[in-house]
N, C-alpha and C. Protein backbone atom coordinates (compact mmCIF):
# COMPACT_ATOMS: atom_id res chain seq x y z
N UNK A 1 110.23 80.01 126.82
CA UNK A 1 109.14 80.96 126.96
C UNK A 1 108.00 80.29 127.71
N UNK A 2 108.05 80.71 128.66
CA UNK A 2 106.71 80.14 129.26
C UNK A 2 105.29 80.59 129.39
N UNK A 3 105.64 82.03 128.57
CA UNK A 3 104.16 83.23 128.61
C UNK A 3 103.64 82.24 127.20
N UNK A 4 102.80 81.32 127.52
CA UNK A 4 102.11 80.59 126.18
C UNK A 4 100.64 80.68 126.42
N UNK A 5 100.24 81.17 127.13
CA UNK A 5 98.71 81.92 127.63
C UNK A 5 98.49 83.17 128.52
N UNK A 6 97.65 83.39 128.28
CA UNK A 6 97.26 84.92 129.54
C UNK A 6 97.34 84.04 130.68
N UNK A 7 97.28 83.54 131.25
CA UNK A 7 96.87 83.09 132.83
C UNK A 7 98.85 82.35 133.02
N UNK A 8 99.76 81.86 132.26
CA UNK A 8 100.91 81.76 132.44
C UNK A 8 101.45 83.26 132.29
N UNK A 9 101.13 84.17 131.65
CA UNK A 9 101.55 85.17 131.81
C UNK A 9 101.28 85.99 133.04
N UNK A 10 100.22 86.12 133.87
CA UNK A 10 99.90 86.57 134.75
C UNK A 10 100.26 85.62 135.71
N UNK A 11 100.66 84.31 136.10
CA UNK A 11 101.67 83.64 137.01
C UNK A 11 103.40 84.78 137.12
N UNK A 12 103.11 85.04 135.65
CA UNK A 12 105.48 85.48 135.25
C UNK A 12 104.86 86.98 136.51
N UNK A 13 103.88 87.93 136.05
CA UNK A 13 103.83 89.10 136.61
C UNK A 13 103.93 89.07 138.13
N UNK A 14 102.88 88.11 138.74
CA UNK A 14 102.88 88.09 140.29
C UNK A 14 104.25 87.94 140.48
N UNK A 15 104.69 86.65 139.99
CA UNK A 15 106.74 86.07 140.18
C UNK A 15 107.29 87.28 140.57
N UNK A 16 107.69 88.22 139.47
CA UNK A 16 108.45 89.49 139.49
C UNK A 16 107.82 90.25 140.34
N UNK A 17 106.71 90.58 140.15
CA UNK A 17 106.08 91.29 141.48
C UNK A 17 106.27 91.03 142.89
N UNK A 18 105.89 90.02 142.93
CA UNK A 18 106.80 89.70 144.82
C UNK A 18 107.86 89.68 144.95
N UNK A 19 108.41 89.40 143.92
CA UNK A 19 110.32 89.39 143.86
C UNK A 19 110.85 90.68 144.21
N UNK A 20 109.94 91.77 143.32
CA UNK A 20 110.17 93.35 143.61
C UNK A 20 109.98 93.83 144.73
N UNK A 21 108.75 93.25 145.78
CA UNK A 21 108.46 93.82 146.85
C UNK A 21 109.50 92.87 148.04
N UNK A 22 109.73 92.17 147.49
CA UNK A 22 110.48 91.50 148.40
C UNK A 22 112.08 92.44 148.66
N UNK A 23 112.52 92.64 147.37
CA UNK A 23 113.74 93.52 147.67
C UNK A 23 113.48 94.72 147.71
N UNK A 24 112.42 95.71 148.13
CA UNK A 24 111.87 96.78 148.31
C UNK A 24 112.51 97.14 149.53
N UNK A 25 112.98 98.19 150.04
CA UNK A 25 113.40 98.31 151.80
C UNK A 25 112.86 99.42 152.03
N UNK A 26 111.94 99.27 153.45
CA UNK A 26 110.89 100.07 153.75
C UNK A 26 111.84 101.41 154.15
N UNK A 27 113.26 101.55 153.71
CA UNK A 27 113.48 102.93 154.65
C UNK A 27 113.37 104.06 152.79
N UNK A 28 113.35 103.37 151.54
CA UNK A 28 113.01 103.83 150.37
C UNK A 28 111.72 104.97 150.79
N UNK A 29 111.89 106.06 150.20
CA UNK A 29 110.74 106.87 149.95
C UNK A 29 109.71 106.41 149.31
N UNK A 30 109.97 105.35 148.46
CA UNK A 30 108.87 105.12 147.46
C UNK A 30 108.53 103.71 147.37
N UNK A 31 108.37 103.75 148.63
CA UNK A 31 108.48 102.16 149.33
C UNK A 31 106.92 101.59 149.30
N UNK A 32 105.89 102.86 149.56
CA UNK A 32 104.61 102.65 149.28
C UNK A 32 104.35 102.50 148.33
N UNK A 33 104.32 103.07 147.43
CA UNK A 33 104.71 102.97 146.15
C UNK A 33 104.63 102.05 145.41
N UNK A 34 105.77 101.38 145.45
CA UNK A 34 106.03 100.34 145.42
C UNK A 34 104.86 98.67 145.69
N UNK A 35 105.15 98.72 147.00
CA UNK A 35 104.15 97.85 147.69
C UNK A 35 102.32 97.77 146.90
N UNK A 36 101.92 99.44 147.17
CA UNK A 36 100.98 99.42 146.32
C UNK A 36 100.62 99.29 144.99
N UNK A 37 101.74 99.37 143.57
CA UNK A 37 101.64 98.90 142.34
C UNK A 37 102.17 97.08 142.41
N UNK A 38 102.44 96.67 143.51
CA UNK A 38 102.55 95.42 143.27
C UNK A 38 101.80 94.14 144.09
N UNK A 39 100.73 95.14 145.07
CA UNK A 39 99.57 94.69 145.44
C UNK A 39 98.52 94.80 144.33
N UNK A 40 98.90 95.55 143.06
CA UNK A 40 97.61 96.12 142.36
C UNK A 40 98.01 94.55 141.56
N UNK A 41 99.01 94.23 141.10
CA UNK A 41 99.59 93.52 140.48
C UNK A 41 98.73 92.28 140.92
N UNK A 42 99.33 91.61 142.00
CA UNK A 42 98.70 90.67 143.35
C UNK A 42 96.94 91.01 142.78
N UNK A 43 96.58 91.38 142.83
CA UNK A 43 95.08 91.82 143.39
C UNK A 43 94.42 91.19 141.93
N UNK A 44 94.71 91.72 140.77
CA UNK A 44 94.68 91.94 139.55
C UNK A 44 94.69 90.43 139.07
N UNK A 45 95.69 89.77 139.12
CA UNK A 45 96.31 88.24 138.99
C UNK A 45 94.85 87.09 139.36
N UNK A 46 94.97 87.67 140.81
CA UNK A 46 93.60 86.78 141.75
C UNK A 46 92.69 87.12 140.85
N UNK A 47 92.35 88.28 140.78
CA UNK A 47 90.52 88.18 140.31
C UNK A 47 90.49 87.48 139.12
N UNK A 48 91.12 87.81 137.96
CA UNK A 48 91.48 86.70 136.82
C UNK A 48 91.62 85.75 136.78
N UNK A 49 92.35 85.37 137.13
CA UNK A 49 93.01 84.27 137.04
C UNK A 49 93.43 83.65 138.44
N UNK A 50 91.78 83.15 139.10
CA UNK A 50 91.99 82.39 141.14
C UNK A 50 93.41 81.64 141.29
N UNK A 51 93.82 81.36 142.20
CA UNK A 51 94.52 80.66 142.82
C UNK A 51 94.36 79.37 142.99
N UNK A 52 93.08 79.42 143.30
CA UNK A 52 92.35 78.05 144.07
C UNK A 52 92.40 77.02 142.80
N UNK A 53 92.02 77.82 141.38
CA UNK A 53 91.40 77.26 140.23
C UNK A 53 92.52 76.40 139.60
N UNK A 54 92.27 75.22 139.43
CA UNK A 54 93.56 74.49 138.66
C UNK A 54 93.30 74.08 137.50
N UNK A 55 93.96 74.67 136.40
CA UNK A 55 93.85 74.34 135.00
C UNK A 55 94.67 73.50 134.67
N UNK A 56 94.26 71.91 133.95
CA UNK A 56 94.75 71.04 133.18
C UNK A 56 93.93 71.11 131.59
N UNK A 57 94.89 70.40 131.04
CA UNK A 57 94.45 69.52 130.02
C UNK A 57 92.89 68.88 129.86
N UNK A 58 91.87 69.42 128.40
CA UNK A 58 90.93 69.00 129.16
C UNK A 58 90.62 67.46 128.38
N UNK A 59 90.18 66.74 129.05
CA UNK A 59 90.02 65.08 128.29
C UNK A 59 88.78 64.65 128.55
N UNK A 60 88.26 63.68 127.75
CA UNK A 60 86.98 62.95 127.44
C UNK A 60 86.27 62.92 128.91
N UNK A 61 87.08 62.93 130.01
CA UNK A 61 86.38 62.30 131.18
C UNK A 61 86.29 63.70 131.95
N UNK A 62 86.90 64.49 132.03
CA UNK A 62 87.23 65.84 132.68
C UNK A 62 87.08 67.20 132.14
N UNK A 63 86.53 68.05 132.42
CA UNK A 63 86.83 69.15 131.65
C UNK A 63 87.94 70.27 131.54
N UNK A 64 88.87 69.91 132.64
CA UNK A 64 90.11 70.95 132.26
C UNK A 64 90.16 71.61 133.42
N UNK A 65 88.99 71.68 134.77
CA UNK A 65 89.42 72.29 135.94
C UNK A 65 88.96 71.72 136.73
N UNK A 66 89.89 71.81 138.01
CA UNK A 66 89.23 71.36 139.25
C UNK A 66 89.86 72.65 139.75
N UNK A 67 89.31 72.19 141.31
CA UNK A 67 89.63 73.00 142.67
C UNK A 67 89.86 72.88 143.86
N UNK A 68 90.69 73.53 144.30
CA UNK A 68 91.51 73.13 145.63
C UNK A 68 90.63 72.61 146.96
N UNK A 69 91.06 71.64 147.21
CA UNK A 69 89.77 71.11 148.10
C UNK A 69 89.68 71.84 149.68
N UNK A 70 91.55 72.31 149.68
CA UNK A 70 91.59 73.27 150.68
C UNK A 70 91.24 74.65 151.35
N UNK A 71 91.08 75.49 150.17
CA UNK A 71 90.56 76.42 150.47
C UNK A 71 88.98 76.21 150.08
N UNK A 72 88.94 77.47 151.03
CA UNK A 72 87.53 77.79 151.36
C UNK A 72 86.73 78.62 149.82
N UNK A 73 87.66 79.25 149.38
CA UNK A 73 86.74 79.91 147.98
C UNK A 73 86.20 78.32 147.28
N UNK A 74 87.08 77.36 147.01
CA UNK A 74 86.04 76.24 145.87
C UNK A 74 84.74 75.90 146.68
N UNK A 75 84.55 75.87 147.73
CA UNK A 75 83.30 75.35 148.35
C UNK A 75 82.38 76.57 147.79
N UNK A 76 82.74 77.66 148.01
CA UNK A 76 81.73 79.03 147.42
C UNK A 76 81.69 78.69 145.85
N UNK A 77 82.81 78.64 145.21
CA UNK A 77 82.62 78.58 143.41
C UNK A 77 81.65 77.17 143.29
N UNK A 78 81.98 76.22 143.97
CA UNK A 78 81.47 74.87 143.40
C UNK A 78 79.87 75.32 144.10
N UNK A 79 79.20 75.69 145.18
CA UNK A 79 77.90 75.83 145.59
C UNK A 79 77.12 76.94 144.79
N UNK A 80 78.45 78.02 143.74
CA UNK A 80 77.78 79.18 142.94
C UNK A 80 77.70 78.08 141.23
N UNK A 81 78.17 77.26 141.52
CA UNK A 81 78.02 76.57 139.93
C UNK A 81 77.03 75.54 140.33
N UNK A 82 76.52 75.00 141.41
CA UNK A 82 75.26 73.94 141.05
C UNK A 82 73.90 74.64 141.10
N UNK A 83 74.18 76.35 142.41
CA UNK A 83 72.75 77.29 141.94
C UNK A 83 72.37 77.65 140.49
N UNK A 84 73.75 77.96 139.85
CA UNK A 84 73.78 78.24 138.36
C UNK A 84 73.38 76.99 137.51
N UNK A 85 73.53 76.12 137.73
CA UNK A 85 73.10 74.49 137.33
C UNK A 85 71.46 74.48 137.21
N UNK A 86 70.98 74.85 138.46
CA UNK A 86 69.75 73.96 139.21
C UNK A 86 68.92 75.37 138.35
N UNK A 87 69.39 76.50 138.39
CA UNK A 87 68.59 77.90 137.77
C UNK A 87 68.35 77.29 136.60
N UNK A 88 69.22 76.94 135.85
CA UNK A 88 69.20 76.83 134.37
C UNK A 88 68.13 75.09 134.09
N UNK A 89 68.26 74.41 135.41
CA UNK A 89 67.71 73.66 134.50
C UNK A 89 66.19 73.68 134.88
N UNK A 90 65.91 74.33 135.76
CA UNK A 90 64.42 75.48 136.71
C UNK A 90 64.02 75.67 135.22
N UNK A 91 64.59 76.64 134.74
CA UNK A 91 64.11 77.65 134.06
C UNK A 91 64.08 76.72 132.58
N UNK A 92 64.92 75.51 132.19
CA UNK A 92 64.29 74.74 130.87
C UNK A 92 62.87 74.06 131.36
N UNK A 93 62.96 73.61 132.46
CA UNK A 93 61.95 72.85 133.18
C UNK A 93 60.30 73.98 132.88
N UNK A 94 60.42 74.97 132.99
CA UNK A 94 59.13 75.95 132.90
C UNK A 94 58.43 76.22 131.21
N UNK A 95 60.05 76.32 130.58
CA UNK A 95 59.83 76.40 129.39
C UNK A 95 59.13 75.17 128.90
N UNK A 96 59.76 74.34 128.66
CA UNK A 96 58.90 73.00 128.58
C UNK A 96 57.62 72.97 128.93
N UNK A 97 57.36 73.04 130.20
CA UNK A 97 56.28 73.02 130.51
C UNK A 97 54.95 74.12 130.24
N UNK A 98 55.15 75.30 129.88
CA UNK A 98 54.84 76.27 129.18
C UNK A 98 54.65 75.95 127.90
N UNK A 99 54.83 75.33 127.10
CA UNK A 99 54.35 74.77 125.89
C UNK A 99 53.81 73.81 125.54
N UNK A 100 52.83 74.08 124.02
CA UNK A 100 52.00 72.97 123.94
C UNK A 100 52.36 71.58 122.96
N UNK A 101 51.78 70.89 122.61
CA UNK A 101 52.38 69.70 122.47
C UNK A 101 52.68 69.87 120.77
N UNK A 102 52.43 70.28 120.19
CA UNK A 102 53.28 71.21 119.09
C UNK A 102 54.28 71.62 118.69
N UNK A 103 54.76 72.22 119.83
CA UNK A 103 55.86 72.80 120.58
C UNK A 103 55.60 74.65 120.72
N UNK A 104 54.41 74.73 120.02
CA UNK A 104 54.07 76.24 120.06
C UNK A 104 53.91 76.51 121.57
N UNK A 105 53.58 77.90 121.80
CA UNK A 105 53.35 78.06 123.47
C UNK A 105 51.80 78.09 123.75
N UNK A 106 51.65 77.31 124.84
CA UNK A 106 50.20 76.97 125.36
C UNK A 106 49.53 78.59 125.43
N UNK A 107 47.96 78.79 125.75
CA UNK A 107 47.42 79.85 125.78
C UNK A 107 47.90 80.67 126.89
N UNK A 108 48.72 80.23 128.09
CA UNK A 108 48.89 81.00 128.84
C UNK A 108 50.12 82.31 128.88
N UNK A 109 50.62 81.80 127.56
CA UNK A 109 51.82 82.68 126.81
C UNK A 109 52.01 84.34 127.33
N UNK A 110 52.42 84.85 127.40
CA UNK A 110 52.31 86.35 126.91
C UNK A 110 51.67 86.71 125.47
N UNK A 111 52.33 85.68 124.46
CA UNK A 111 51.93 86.24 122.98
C UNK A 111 50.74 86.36 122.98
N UNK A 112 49.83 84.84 123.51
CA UNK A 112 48.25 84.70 122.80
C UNK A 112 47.67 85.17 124.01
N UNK A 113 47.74 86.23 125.02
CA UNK A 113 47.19 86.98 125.66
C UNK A 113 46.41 87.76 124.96
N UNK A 114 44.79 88.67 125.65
CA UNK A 114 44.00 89.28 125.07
C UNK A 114 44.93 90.75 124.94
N UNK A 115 43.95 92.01 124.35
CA UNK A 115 45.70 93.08 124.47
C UNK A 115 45.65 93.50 125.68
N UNK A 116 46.08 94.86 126.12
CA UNK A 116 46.37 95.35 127.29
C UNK A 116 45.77 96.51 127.47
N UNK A 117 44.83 95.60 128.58
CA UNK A 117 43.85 96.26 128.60
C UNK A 117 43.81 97.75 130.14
N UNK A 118 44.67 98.01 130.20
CA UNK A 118 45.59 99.19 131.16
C UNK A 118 45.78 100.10 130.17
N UNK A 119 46.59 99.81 129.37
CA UNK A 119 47.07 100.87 128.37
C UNK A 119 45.69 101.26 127.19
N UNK A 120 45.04 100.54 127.11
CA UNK A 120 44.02 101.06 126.29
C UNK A 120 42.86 101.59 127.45
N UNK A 121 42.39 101.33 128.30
CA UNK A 121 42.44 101.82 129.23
C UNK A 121 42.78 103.62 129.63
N UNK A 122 43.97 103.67 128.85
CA UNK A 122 44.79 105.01 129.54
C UNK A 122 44.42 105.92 128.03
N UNK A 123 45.00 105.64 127.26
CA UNK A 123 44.69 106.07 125.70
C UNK A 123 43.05 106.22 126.04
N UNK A 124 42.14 105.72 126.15
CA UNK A 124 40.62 105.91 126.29
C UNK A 124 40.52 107.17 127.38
N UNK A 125 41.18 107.38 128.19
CA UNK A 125 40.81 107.84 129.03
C UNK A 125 41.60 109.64 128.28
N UNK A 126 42.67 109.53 128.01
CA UNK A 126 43.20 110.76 127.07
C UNK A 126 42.23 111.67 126.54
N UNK A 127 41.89 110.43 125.41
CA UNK A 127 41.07 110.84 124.16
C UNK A 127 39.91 111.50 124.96
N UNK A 128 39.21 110.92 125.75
CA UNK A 128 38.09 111.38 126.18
C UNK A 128 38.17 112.38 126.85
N UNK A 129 39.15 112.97 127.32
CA UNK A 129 39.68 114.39 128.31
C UNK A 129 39.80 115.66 127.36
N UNK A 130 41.22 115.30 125.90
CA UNK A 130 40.96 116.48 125.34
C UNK A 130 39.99 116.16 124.44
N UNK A 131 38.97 115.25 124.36
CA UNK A 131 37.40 115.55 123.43
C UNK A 131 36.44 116.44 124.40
N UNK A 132 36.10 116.49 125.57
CA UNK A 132 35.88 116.94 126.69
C UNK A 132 36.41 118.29 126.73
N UNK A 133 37.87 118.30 127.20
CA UNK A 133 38.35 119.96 127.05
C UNK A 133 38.24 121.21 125.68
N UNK A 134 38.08 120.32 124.86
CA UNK A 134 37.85 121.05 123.07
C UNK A 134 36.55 121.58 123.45
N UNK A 135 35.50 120.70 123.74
CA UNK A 135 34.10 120.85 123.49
C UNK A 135 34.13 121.84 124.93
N UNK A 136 34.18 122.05 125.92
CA UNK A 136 34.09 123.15 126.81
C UNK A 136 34.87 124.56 126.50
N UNK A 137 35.93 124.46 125.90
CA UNK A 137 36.60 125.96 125.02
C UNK A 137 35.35 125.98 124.48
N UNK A 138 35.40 125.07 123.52
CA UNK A 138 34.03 125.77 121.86
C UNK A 138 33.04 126.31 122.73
N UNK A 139 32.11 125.56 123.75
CA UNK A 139 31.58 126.27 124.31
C UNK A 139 31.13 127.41 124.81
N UNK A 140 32.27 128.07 125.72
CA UNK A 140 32.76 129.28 126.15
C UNK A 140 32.81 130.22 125.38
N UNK A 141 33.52 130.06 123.98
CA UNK A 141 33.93 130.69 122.97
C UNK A 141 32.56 131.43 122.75
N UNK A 142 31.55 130.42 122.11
CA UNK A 142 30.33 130.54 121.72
C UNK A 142 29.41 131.39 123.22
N UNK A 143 29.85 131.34 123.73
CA UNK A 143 28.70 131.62 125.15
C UNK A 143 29.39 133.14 125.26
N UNK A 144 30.66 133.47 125.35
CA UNK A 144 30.80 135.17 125.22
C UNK A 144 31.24 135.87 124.60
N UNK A 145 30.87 135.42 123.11
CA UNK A 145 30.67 136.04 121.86
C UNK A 145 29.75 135.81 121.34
N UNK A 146 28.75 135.60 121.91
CA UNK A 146 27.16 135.69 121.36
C UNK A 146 26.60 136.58 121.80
């Protein structure tokens, strides 16, 4: 049995899959068919489980993957894992530095900000419209029924 993981199992599917399209003969009606459920197959395999990606054993010194030095996708995966690297360690780097020697967050926080002063602001400005619109009805009311 060699299906002893998803990613050996999806090696067995492509196998049979090209095997199928291989003895496929384009004068078959259902030759597209064909071709196309075992491109879906093909297609399906890759995005999961790369080509390029080589899974070993992982040990004290290694972590269990490398990548093909030949193709052109590891140069893209390996330049999308040191942006992902350099982001993450950006973004501990701010945190850190964003805090005070406590470890609480310095005044420039969001938390120990004064409140928000837009939204109270807007609420003030409400209140004062229908206190305003009440008192001009009552008005009216009073002015032609007197």
């Amino acid at each position: 049995m060699r299906s002893t993981n998803p990613r050996e199992c999806a090696l067995i599917f492509k196998h049979y899959a090209r095997s199928i399209h291989a003895k496929a003969s384009p004068s078959d009606p259902n030759f597209l068919r064909i071709s196309v459920a075992c491109a879906k197959i093909e297609h399906w395999a890759e995005h999961n489980y790369p080509s390029f990606v080589r899974v070993s054993p992982p040990t004290s010194s290694s972590p269990g993957l490398s990548f093909n030095p030949a193709d052109a996708r590891s140069r893209v995966a390996i330049a999308d894992a040191e942006t992902d690297k350099r982001a993450v360690e950006e973004k501990r780097r701010l945190e850190i530095r964003g805090r005070g020697g406590n470890g609480t967050f310095a005044a420039s926080s969001p938390q120990n900000q004064g409140p928000p002063w837009e939204v109270l602001l807007f609420v003030g400005g409400a209140v004062f419209l229908i206190l305003a619109l009440s008192i001009g009805i009552v008005l009216a009311v009073l002015y032609f029924t007197a």
